[in-house]
C-alpha atoms as a PDB file:
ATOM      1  CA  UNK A   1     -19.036  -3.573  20.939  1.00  0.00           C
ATOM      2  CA  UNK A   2     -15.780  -3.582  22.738  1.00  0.00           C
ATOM      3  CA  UNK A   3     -13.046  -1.039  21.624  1.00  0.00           C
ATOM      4  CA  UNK A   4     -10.800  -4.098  20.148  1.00  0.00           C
ATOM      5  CA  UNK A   5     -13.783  -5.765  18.593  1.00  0.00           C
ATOM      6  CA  UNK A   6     -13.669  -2.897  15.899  1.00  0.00           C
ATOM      7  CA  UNK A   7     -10.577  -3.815  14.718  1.00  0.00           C
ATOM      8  CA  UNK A   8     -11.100  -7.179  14.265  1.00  0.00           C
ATOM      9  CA  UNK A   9     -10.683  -8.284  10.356  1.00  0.00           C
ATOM     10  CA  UNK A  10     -12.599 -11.964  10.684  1.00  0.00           C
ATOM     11  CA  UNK A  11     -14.785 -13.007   7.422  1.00  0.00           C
ATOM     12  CA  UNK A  12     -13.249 -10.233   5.476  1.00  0.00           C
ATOM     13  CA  UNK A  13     -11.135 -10.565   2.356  1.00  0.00           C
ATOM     14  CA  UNK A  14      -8.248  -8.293   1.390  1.00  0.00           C
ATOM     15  CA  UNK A  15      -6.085  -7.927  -1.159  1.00  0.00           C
ATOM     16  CA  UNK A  16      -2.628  -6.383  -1.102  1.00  0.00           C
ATOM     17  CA  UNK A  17      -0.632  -5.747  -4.152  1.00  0.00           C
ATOM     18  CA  UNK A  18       3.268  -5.761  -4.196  1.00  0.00           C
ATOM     19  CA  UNK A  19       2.802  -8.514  -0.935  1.00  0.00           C
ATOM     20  CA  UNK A  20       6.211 -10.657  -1.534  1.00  0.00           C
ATOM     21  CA  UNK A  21       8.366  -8.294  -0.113  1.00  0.00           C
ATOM     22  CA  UNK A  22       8.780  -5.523   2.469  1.00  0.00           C
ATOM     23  CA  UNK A  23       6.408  -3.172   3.721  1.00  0.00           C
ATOM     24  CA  UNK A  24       4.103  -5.361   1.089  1.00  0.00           C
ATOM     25  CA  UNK A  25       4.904  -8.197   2.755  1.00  0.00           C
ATOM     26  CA  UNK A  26       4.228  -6.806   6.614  1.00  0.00           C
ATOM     27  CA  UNK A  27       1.057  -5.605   5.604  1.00  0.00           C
ATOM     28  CA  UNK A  28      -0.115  -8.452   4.357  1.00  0.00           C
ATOM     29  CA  UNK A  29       0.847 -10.462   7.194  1.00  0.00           C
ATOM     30  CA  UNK A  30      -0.691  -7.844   9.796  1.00  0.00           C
ATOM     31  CA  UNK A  31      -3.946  -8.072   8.087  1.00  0.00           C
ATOM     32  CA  UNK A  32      -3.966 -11.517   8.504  1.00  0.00           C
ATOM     33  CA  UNK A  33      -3.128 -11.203  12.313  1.00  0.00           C
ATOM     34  CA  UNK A  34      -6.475  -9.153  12.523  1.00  0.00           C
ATOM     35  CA  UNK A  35      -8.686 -12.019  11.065  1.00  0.00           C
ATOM     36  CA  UNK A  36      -8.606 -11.440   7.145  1.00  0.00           C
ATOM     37  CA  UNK A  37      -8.099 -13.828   4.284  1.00  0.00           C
ATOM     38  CA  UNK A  38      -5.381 -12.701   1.881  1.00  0.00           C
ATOM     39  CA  UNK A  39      -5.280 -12.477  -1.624  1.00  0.00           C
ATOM     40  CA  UNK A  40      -1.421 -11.432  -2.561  1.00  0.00           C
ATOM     41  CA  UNK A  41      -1.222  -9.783  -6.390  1.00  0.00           C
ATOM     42  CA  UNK A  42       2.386 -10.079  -6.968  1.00  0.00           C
ATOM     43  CA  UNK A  43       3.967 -10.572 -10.084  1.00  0.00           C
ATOM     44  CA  UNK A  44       6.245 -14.069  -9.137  1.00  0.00           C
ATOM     45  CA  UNK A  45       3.317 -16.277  -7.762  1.00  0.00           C
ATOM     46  CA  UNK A  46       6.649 -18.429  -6.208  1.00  0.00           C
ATOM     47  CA  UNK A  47       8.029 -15.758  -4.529  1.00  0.00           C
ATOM     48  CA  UNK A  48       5.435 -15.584  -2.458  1.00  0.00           C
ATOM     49  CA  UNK A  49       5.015 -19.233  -1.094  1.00  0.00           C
ATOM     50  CA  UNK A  50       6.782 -18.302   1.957  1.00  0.00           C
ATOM     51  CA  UNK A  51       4.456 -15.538   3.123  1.00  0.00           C
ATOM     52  CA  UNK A  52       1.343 -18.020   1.991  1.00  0.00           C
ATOM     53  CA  UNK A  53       2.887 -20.243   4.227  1.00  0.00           C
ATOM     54  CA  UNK A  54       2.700 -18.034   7.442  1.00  0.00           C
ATOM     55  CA  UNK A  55      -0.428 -16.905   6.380  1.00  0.00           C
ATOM     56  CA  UNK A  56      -2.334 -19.899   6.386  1.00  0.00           C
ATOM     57  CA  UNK A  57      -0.167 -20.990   9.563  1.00  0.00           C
ATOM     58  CA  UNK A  58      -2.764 -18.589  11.137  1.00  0.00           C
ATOM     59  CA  UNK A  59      -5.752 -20.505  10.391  1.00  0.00           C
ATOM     60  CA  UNK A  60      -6.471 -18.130   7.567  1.00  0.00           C
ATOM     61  CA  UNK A  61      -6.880 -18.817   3.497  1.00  0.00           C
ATOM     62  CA  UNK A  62      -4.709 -17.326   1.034  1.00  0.00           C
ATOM     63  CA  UNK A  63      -3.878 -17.328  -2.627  1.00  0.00           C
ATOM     64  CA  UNK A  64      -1.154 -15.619  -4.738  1.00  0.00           C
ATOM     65  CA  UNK A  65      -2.560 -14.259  -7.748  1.00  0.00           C
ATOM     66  CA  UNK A  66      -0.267 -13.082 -10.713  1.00  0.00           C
ATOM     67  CA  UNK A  67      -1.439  -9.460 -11.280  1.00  0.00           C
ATOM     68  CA  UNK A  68       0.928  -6.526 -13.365  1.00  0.00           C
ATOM     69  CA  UNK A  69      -0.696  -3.634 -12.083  1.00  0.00           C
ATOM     70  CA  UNK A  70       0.387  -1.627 -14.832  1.00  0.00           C
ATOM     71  CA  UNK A  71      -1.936  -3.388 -16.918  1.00  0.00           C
ATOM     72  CA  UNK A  72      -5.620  -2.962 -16.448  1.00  0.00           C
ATOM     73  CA  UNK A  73      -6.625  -6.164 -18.113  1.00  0.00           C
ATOM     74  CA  UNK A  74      -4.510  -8.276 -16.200  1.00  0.00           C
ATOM     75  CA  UNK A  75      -5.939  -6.854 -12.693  1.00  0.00           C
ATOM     76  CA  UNK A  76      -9.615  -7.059 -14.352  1.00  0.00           C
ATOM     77  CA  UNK A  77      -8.494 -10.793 -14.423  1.00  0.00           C
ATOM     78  CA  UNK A  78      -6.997 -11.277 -11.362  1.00  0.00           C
ATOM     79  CA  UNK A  79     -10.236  -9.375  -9.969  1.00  0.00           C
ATOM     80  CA  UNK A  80     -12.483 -12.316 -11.574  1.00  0.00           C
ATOM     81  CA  UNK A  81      -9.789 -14.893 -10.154  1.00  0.00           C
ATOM     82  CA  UNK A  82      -9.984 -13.609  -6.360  1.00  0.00           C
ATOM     83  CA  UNK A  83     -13.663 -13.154  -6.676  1.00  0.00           C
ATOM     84  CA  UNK A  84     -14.047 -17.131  -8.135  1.00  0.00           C
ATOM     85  CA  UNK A  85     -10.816 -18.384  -5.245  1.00  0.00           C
ATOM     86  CA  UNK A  86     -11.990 -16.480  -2.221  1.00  0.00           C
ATOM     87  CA  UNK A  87     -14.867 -14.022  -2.869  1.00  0.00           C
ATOM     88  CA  UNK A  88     -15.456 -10.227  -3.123  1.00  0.00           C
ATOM     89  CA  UNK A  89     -12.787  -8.351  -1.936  1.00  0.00           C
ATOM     90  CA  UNK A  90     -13.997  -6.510   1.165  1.00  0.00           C
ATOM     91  CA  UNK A  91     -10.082  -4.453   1.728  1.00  0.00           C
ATOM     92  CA  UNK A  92      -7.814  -3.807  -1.183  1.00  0.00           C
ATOM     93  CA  UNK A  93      -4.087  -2.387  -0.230  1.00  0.00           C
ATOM     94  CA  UNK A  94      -2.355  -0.525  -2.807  1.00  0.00           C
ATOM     95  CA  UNK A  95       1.545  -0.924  -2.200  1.00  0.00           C
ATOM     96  CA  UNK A  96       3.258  -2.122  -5.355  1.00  0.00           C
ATOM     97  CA  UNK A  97       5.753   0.772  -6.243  1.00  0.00           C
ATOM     98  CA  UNK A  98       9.316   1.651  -7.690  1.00  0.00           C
ATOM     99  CA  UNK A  99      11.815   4.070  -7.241  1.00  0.00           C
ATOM    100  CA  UNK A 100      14.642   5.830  -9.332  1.00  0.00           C
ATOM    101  CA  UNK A 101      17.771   7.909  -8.111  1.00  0.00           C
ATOM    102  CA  UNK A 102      18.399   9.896 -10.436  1.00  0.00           C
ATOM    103  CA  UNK A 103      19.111  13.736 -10.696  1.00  0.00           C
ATOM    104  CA  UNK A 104      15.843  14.973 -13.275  1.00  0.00           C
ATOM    105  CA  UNK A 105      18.214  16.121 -15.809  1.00  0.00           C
ATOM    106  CA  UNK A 106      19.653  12.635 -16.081  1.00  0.00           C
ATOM    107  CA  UNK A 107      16.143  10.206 -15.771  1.00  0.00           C
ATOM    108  CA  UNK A 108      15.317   8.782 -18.733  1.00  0.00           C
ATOM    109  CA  UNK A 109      11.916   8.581 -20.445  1.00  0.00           C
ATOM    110  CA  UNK A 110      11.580   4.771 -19.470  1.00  0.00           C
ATOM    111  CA  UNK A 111      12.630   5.693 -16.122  1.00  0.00           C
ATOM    112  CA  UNK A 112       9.851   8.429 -15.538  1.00  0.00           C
ATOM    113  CA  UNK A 113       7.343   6.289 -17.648  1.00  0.00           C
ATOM    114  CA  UNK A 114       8.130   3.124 -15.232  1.00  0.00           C
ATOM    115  CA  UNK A 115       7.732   4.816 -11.933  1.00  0.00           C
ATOM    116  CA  UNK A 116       4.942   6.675 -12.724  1.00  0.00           C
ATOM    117  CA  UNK A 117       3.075   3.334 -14.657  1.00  0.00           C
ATOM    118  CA  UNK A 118       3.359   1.612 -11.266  1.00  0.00           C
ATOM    119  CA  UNK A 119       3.191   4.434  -9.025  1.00  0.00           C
ATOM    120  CA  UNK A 120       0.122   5.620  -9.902  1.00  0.00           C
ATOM    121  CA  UNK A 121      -1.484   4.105 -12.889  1.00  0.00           C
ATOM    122  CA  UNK A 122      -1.254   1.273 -10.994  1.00  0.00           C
ATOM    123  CA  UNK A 123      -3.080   2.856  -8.065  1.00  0.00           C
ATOM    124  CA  UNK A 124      -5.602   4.106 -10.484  1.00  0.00           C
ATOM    125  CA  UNK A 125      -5.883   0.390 -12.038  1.00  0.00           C
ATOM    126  CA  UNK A 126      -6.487  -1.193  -8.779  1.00  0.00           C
ATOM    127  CA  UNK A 127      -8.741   1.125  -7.513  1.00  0.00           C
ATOM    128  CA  UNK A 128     -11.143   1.327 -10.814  1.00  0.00           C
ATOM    129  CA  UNK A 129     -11.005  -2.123 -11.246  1.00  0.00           C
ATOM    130  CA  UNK A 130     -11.991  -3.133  -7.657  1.00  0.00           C
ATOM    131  CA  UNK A 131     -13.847   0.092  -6.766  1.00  0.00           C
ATOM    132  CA  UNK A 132     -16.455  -0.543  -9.691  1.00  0.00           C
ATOM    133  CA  UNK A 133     -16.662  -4.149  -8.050  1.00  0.00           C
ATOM    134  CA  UNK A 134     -17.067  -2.890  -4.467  1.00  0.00           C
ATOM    135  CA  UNK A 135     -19.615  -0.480  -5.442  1.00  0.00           C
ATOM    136  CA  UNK A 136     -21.675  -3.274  -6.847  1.00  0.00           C
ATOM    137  CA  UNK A 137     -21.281  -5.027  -3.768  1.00  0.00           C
ATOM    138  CA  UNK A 138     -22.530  -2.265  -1.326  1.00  0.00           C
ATOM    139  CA  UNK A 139     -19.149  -0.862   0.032  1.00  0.00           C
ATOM    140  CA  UNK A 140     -15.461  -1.643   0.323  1.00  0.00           C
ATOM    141  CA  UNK A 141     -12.419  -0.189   1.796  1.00  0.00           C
ATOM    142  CA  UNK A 142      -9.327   1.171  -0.131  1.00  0.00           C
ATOM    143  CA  UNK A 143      -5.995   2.233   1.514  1.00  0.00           C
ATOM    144  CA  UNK A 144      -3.202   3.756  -0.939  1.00  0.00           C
ATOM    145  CA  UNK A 145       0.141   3.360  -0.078  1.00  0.00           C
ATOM    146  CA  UNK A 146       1.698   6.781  -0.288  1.00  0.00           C
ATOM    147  CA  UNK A 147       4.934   8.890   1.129  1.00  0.00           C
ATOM    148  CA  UNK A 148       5.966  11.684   2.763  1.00  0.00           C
ATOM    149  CA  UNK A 149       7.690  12.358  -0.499  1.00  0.00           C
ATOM    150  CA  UNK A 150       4.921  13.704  -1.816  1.00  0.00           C
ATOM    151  CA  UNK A 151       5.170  16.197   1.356  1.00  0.00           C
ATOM    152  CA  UNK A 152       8.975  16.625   1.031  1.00  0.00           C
ATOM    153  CA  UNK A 153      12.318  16.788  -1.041  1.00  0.00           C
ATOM    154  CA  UNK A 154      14.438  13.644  -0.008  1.00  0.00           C
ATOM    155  CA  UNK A 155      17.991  14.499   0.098  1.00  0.00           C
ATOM    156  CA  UNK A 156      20.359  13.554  -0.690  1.00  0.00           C
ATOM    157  CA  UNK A 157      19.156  11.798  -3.766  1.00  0.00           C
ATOM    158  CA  UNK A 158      16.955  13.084  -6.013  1.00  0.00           C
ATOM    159  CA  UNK A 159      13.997  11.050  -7.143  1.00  0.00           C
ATOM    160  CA  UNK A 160      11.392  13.306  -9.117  1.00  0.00           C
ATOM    161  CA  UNK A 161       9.529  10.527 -10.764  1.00  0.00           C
ATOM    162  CA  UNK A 162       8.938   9.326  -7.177  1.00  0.00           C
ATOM    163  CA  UNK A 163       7.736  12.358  -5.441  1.00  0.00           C
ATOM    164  CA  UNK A 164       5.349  13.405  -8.089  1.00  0.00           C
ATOM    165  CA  UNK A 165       3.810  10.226  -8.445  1.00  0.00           C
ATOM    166  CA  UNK A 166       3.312   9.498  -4.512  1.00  0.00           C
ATOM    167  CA  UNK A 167       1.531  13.315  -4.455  1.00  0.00           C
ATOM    168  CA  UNK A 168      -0.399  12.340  -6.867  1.00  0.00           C
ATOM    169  CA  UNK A 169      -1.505   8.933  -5.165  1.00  0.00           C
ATOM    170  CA  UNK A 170      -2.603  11.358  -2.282  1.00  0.00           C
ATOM    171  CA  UNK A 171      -4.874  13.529  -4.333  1.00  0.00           C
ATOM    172  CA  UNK A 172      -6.305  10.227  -6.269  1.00  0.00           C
ATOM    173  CA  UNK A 173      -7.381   9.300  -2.491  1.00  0.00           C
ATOM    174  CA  UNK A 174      -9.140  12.742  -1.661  1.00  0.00           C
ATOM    175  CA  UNK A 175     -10.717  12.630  -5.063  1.00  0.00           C
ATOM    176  CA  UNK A 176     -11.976   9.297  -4.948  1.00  0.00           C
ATOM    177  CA  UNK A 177     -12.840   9.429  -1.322  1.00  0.00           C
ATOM    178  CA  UNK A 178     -15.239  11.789  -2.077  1.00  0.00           C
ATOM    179  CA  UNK A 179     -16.542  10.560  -4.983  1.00  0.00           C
ATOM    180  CA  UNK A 180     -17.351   7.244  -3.495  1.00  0.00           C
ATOM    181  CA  UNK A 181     -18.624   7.985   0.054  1.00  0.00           C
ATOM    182  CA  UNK A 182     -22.080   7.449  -1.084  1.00  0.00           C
ATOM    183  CA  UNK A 183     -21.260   4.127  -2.606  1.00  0.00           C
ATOM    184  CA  UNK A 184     -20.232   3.238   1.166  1.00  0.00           C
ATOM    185  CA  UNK A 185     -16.333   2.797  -0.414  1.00  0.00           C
ATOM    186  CA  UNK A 186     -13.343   4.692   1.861  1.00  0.00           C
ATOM    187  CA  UNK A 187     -10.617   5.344   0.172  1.00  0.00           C
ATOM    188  CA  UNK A 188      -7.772   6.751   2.770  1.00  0.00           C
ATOM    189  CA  UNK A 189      -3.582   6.660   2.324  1.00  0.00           C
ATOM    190  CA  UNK A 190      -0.525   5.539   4.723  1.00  0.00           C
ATOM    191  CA  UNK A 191       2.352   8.306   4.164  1.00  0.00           C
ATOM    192  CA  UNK A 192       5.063   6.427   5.489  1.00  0.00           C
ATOM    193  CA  UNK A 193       8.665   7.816   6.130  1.00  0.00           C
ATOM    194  CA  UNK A 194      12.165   6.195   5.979  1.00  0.00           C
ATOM    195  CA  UNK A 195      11.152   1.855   6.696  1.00  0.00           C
ATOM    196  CA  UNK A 196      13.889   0.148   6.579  1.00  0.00           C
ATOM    197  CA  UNK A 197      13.937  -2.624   3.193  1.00  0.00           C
ATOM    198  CA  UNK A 198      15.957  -2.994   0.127  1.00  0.00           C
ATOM    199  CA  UNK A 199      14.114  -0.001  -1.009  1.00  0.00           C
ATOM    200  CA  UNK A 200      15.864   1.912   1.390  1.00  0.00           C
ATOM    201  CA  UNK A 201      18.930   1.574   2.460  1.00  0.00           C
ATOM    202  CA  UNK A 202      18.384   3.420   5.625  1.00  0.00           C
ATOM    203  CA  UNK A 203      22.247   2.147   7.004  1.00  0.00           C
ATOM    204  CA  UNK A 204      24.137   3.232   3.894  1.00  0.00           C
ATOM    205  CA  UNK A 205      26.247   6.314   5.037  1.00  0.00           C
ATOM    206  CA  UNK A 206      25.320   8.109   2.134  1.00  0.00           C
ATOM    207  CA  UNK A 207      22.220   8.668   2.957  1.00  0.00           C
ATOM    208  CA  UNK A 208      22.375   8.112   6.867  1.00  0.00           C
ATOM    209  CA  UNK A 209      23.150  11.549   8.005  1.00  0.00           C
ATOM    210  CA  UNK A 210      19.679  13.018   6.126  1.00  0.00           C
ATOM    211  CA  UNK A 211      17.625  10.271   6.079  1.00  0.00           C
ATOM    212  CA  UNK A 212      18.087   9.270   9.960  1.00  0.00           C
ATOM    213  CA  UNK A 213      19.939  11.356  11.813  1.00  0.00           C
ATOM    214  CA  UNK A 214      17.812  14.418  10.870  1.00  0.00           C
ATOM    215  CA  UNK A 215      14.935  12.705  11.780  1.00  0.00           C
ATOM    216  CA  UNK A 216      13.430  13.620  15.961  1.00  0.00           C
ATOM    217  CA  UNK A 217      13.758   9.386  16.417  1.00  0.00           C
ATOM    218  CA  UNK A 218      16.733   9.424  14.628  1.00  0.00           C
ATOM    219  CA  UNK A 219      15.745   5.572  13.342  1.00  0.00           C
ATOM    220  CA  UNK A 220      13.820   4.276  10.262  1.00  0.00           C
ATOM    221  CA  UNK A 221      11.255   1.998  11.482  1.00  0.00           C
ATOM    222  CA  UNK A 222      10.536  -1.654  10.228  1.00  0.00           C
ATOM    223  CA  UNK A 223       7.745  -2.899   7.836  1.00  0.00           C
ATOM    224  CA  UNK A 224       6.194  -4.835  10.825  1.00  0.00           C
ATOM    225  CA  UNK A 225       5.655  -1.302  12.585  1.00  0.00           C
ATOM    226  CA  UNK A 226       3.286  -0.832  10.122  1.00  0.00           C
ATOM    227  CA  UNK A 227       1.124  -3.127  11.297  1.00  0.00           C
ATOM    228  CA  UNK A 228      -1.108  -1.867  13.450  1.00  0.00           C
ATOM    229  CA  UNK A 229      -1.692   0.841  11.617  1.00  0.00           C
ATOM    230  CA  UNK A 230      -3.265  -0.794   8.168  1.00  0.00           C
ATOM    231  CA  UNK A 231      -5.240  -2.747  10.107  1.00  0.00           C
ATOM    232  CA  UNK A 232      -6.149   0.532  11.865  1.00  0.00           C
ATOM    233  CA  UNK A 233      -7.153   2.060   8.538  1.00  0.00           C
ATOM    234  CA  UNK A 234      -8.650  -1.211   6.855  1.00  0.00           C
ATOM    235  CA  UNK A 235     -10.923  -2.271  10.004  1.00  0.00           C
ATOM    236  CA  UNK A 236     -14.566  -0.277  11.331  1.00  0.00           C
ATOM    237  CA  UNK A 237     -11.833   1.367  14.238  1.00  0.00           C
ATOM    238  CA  UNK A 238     -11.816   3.906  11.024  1.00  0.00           C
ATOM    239  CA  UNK A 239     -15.153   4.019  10.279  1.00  0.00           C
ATOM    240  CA  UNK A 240     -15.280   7.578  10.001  1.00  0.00           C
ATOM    241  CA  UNK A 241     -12.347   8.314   7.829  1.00  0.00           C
ATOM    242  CA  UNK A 242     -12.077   8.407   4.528  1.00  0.00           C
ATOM    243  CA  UNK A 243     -10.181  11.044   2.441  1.00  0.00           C
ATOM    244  CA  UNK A 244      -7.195  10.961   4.730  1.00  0.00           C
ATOM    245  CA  UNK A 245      -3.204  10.527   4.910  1.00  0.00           C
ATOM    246  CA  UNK A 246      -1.688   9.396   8.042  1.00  0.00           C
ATOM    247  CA  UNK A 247       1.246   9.835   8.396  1.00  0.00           C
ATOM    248  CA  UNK A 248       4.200   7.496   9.755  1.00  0.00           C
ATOM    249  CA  UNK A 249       7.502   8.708   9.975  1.00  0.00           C
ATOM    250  CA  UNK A 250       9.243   9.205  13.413  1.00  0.00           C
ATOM    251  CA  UNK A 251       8.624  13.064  13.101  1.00  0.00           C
ATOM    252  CA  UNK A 252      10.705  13.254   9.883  1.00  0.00           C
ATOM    253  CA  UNK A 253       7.982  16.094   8.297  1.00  0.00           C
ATOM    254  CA  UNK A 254       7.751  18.208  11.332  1.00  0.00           C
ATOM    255  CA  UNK A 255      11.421  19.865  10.474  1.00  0.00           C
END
């Protein structure tokens, strides 16, 4: 097989949660490029007509499912819809997340409660819900959206709800990683640094001088740069991997 041919996505379905919007959205799109059909679990089905759009613009299917991944029954459901729509979900891309500035003394209970519910119960939803189906189906592929806050302190905010919840999304891969290796399932996590979407407003000067200009680039990069490396992760070019983060941030971690 040629070197490219392994990255090639044709015949395979994914499904990418948080899709409308940012690095959700460039994923989703990238995977596409590489041959997959999409299934996009996003909470505003109409958001997302614009990305099914340029989706199916590339000669490939795609369906936006309504999916809370805080809620387990309603990803069990969108589960049966994808499976009934477009069939068994070969790739499933775990990217839905929130974020709180907030100094810990000053978060509120909702505030924790809400990052961590999507943060990483919604992880753990996604990947119970589909891994149980992949296993049934001989094998699957599972890539976590983490951070390098779960390596780091960002400054000059503080955001504990977020970095505890994004370490803990890196764990959850190790641990199920090597749970499910003999059930032919990888489970392996993107750590990406500073991107630059409404998330994070990489420009704003109050967060500039740490966020960018201590970084080796000294940039953030943009969802799209992203790209090649999910399809990296969620193609047979990473055959043997499973249980690991890559990381993607310009060199921000090495200081």
């Amino acid at each position: 097989m040629n070197v490219l041919d392994a990255f090639k996505l044709d015949g395979k379905v994914a499904a990418v949660t948080g899709a409308n919007r940012g690095i959700g959205r460039a994923l989703a799109l990238a995977l596409a490029e590489a041959g997959a059909d999409l299934a996009l679990l996003v909470r505003s089905t109409d958001e997302a007509e614009p990305l099914l759009v340029e989706i199916r613009a590339l000669g490939r299917k795609a369906e936006a499912i309504n999916g809370d991944v805080t809620v387990r029954e309603s990803i069990v459901q969108a589960a049966t819809a994808i499976e009934q729509s477009m069939g068994a979900v070969d790739i499933l891309v775990n990217n839905a997340g929130a974020c709180v500035h907030r100094p810990a003394l000053e978060v509120t209970e909702e505030e924790w409660h809400r990052v961590v519910d999507v943060n990483l119960n919604g992880v753990w939803n996604c990947c119970q819900v589909f891994g149980a189906r992949m296993a049934e189906q001989g094998g699957g592929n599972i890539v976590n959206i983490g951070s390098i806050s779960s390596m780091i302190v960002n400054r000059p905010q503080w955001q504990p709800a977020y970095n505890a919840s994004k370490a803990a999304v890196h764990q959850l891969t190790k641990s199920l990683a090597a749970e499910w290796a003999p059930q032919n399932i990888r489970v392996n996590a993107l750590a990406p640094g500073y991107i630059k979407t409404a998330m994070a407003p990489v420009d704003d000067p109050r967060f500039k001088p740490r966020w960018i200009d201590d970084a080796p680039m000294q940039r953030a990069a943009t969802p799209d740069e992203l790209g090649p490396t999910i399809v990296y992760l969620a193609s047979d070019a990473s055959a043997f991997m499973t249980g690991s983060v890559l990381v993607i941030d310009g060199g921000y971690t090495l200081f």
